[in-house]
C-alpha atoms as a PDB file:
ATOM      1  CA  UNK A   1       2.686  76.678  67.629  1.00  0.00           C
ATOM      2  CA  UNK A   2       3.362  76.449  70.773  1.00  0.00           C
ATOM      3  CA  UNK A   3       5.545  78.868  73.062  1.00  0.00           C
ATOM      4  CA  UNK A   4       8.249  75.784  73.642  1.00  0.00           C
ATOM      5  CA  UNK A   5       8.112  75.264  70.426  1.00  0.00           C
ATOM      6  CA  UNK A   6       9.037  78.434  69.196  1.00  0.00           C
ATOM      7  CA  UNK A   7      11.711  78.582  71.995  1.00  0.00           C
ATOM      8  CA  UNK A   8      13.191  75.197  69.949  1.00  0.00           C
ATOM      9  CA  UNK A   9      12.915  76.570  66.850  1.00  0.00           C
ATOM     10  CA  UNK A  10      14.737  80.401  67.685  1.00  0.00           C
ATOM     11  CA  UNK A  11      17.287  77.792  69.151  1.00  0.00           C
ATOM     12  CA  UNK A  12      17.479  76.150  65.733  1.00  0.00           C
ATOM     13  CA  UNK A  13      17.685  79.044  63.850  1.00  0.00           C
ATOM     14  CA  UNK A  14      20.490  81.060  66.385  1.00  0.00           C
ATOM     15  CA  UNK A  15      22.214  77.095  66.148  1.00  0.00           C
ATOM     16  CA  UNK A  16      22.495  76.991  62.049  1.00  0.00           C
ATOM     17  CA  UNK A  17      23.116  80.811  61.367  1.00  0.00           C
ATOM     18  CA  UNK A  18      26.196  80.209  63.779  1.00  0.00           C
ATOM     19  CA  UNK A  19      26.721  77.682  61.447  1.00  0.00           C
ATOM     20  CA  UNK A  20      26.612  79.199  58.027  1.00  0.00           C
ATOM     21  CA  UNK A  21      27.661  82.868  59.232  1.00  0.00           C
ATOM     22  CA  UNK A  22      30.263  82.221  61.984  1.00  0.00           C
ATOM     23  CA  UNK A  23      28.680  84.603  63.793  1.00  0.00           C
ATOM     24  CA  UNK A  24      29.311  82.575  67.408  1.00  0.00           C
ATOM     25  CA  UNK A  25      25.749  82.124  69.346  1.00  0.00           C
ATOM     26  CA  UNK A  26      24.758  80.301  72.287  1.00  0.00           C
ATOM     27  CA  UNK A  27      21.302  79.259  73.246  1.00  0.00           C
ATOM     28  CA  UNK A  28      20.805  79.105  77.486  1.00  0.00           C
ATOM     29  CA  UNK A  29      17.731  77.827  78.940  1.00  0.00           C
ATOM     30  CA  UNK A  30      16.906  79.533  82.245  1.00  0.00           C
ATOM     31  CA  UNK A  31      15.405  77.431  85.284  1.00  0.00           C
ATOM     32  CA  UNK A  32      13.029  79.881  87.055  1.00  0.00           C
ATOM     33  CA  UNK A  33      15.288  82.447  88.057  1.00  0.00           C
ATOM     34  CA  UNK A  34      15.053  84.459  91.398  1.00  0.00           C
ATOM     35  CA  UNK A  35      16.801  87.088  93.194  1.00  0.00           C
ATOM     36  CA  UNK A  36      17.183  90.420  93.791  1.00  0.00           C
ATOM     37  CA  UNK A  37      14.907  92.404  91.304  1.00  0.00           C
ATOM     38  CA  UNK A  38      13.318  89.095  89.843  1.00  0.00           C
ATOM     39  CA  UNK A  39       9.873  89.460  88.406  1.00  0.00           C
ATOM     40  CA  UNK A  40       7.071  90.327  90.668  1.00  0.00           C
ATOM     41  CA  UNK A  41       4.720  87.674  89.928  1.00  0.00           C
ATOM     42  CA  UNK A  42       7.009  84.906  91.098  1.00  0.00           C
ATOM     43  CA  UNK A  43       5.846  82.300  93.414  1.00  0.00           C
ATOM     44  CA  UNK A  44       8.924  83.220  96.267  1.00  0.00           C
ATOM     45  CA  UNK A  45       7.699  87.348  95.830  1.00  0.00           C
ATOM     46  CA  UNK A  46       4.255  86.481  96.474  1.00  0.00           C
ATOM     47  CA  UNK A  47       4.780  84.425  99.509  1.00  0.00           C
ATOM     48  CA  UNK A  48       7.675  87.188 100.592  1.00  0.00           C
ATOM     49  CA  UNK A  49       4.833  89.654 100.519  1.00  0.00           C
ATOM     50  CA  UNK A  50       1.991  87.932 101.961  1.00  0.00           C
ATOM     51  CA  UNK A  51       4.170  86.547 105.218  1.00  0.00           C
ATOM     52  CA  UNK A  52       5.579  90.405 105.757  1.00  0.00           C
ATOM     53  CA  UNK A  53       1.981  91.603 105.450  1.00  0.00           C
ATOM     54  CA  UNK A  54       0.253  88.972 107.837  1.00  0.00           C
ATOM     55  CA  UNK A  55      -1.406  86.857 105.218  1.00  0.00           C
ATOM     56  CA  UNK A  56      -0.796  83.433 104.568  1.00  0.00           C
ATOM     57  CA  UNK A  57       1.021  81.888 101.380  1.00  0.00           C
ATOM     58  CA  UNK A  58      -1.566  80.906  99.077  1.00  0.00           C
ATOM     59  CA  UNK A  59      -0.336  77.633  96.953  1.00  0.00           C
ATOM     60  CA  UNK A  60      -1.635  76.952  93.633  1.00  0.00           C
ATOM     61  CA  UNK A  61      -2.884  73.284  93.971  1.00  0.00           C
ATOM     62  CA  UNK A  62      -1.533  70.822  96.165  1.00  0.00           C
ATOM     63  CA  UNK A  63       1.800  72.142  96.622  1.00  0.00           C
ATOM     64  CA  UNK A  64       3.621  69.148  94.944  1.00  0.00           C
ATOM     65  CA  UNK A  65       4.170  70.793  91.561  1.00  0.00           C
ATOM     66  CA  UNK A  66       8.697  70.973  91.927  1.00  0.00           C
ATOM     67  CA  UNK A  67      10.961  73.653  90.528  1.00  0.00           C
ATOM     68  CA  UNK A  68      15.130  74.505  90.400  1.00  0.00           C
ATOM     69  CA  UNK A  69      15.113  77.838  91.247  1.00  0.00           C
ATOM     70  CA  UNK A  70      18.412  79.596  89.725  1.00  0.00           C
ATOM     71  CA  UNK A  71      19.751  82.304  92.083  1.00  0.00           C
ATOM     72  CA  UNK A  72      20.469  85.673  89.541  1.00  0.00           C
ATOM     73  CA  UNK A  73      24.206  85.895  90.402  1.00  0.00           C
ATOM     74  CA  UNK A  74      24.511  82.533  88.881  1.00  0.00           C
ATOM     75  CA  UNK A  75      22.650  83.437  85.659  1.00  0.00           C
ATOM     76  CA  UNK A  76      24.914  86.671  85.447  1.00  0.00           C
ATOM     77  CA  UNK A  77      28.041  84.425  85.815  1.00  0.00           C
ATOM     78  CA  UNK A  78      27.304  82.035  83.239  1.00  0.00           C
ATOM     79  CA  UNK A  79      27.033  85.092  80.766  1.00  0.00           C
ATOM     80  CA  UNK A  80      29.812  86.344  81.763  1.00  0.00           C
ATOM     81  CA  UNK A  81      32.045  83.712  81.120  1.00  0.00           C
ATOM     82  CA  UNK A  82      30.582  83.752  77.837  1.00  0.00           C
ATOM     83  CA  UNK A  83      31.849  86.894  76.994  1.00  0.00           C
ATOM     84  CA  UNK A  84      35.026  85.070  77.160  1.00  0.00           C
ATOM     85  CA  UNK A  85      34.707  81.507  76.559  1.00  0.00           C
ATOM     86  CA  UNK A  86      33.676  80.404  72.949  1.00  0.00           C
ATOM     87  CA  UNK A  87      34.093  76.329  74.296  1.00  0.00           C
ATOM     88  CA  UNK A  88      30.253  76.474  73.817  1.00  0.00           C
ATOM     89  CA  UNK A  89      29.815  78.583  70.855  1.00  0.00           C
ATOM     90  CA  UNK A  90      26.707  76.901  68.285  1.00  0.00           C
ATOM     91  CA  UNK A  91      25.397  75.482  71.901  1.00  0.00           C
ATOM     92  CA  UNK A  92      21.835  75.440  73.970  1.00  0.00           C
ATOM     93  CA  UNK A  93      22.545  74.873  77.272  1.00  0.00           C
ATOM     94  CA  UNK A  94      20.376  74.504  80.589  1.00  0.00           C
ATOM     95  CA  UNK A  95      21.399  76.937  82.847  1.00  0.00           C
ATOM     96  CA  UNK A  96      19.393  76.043  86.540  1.00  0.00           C
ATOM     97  CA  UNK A  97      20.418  74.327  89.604  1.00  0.00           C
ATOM     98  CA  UNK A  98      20.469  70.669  91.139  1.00  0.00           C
ATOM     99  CA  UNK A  99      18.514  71.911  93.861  1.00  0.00           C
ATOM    100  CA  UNK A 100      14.922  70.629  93.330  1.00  0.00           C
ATOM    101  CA  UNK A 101      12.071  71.784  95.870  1.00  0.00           C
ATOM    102  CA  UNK A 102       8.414  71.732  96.172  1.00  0.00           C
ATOM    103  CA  UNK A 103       5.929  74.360  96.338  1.00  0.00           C
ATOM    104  CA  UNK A 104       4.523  73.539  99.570  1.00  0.00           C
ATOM    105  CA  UNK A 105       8.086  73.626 100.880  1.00  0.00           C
ATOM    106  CA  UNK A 106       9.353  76.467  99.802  1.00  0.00           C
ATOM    107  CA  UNK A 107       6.362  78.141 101.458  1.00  0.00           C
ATOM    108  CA  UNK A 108       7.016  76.675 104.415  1.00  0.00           C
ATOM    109  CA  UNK A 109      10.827  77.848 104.245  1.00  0.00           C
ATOM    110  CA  UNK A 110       9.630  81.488 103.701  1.00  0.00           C
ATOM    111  CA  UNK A 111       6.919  81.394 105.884  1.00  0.00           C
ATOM    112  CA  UNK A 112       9.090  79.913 108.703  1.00  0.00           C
ATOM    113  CA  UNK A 113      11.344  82.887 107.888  1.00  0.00           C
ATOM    114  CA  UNK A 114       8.965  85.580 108.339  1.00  0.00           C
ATOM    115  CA  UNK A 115       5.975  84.693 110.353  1.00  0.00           C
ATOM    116  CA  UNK A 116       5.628  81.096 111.371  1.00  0.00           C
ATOM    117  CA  UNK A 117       2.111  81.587 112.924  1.00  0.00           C
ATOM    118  CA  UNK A 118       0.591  81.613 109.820  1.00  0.00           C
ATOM    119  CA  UNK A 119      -0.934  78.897 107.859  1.00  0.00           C
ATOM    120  CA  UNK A 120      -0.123  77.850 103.924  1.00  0.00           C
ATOM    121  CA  UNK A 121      -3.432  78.424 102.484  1.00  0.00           C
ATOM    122  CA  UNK A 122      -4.187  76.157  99.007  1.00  0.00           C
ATOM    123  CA  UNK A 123      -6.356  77.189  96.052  1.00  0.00           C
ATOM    124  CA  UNK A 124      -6.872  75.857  92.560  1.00  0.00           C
ATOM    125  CA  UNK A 125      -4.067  74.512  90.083  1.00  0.00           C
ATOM    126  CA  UNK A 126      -3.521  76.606  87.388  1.00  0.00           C
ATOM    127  CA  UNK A 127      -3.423  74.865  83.950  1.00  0.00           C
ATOM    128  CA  UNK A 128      -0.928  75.941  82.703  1.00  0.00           C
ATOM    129  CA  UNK A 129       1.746  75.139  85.500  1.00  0.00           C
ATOM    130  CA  UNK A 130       4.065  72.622  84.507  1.00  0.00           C
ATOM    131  CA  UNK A 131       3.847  69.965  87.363  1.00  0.00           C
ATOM    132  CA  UNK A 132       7.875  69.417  87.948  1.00  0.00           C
ATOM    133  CA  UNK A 133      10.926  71.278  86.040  1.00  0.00           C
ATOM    134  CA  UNK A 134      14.219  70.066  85.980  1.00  0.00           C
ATOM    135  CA  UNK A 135      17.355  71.537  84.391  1.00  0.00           C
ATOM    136  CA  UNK A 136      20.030  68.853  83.300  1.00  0.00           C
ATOM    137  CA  UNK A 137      22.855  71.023  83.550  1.00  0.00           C
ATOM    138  CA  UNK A 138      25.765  68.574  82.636  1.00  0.00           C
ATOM    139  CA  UNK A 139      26.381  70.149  79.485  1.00  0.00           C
ATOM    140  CA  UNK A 140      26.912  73.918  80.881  1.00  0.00           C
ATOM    141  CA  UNK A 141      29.356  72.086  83.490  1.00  0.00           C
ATOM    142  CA  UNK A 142      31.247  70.514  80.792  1.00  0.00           C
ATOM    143  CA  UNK A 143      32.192  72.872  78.563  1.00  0.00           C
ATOM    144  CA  UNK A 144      32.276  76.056  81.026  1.00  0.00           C
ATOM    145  CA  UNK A 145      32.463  74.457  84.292  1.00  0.00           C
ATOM    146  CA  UNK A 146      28.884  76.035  85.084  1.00  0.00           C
ATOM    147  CA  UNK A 147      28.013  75.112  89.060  1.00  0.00           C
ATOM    148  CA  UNK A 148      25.166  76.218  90.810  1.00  0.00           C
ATOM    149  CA  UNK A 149      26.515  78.980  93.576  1.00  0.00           C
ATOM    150  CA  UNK A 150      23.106  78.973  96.304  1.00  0.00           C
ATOM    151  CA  UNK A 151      20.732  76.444  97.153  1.00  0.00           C
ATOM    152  CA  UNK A 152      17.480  77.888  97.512  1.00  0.00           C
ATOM    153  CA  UNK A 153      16.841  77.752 101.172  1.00  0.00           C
ATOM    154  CA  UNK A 154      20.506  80.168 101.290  1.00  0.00           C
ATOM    155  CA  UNK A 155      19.263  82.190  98.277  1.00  0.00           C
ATOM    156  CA  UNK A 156      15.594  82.813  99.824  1.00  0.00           C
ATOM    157  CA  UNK A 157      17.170  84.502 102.904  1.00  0.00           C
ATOM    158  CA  UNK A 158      19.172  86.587 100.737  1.00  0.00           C
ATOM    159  CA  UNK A 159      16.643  87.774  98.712  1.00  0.00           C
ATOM    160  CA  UNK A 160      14.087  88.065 102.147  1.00  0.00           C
ATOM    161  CA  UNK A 161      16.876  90.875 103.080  1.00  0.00           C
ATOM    162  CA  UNK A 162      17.363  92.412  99.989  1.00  0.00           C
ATOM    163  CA  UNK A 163      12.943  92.496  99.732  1.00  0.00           C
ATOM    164  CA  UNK A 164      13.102  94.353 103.259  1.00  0.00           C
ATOM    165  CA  UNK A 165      15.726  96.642 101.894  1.00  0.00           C
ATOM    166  CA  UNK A 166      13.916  97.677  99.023  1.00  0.00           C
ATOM    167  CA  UNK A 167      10.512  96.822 100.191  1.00  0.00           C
ATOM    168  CA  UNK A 168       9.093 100.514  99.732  1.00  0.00           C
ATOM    169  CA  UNK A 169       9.626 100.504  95.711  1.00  0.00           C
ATOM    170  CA  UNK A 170       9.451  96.698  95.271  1.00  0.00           C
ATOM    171  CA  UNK A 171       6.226  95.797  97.165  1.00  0.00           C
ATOM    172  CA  UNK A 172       3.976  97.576  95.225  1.00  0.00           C
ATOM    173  CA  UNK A 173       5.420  95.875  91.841  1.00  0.00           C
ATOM    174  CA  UNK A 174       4.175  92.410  93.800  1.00  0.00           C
ATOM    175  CA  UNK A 175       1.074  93.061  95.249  1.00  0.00           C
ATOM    176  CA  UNK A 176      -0.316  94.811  91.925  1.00  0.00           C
ATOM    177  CA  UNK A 177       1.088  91.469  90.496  1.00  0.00           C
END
C-alpha cells in the first residue's frame, strides 16, 4: 500500500466512524505548507540557507516540477474555524492556495531576495517528486469560506525575515537537513 493510499483510506475510516459514532471529524489535505518554523528540509529553507551563506540554490531537475505553497497562518485559520464551525463535519477538504509556482521560480524569487549574483545550480530529479501539485480548494471555500491569505512571493519575504530573526537556532536544523 501505498502512502496516498493509506492517507485515502484513514480518510475513509475518520469519514464513516463520523458516521456511525457522531463523533464530528474532518479530513484536510495540506498543500506544502511553509512559514515560520516549517520543516527544515523544505525546498524554500534550503534555498533561504544556501543564498544567506553564498551558495547557489541547487534545483532538483529541471526546475519545472509546480507546487501551491500554503502560508502556516492560513493552515492555523482553517483549524480554527473548525473549532467552531461543524458546516464541514464528515468532510476531506484541500486546504492549499491558488497560487501555483515553479521550482526554478521560486529560486529565482529567493535568490533575487538575498543575493542576486548567484547562479541556480540544477542536479538530478528525485523519483519520488511529484512533477505538479494542485489543491482544488472550492470545497473548503464553500462550506467555511476558506481563502488563501499570502501569495508566495509575499509569504517568502516574510518568512526570509522571520529565517534572519531566528537564523542562529533555525539554520542548523536546515543545513543538517
Amino acid at each position: 500500500m501505498t502512502l496516498d493510499q493509506f492517507d485515502c483510506l484513514r480518510e475513509q475510516y475518520a469519514r464513516v466512524y463520523s458516521e456511525m459514532y457522531g463523533l464530528p471529524t474532518v479530513s484536510l489535505r495540506y498543500f506544502t505548507v511553509y512559514g515560520p518554523r516549517m520543516r527544515p528540509n523544505m525546498a524554500i529553507s534550503n534555498f533561504v540557507s544556501r543564498c544567506l551563506n553564498g551558495e547557489p540554490p541547487v534545483i532538483y531537475g529541471d526546475g519545472q516540477q509546480t507546487r501551491e505553497f500554503t502560508y502556516i497562518d492560513d493552515v492555523v485559520d482553517v483549524n480554527r474555524t473548525l473549532l467552531t464551525d461543524d458546516a464541514a463535519d464528515g468532510e476531506i477538504m484541500n486546504v492549499g492556495s491558488t497560487d501555483t509556482i515553479d521550482i526554478e521560480t521560486l529560486a529565482e524569487v529567493i535568490r533575487d531576495e538575498l543575493a542576486p549574483e548567484l547562479e541556480l545550480e540544477y542536479t538530478e530529479v528525485r523519483e519520488a517528486d511529484a512533477a505538479h501539485t494542485h489543491a482544488d480548494i472550492e470545497k473548503a471555500n464553500e462550506l467555511l469560506g476558506y481563502e488563501p491569505t499570502r501569495d508566495i512571493r509575499e509569504g517568502v519575504r516574510e518568512f526570509i525575515d522571520w529565517y534572519q530573526a531566528n537564523r542562529e537556532w533555525y539554520e542548523p536544523l536546515v543545513r543538517q537537513s
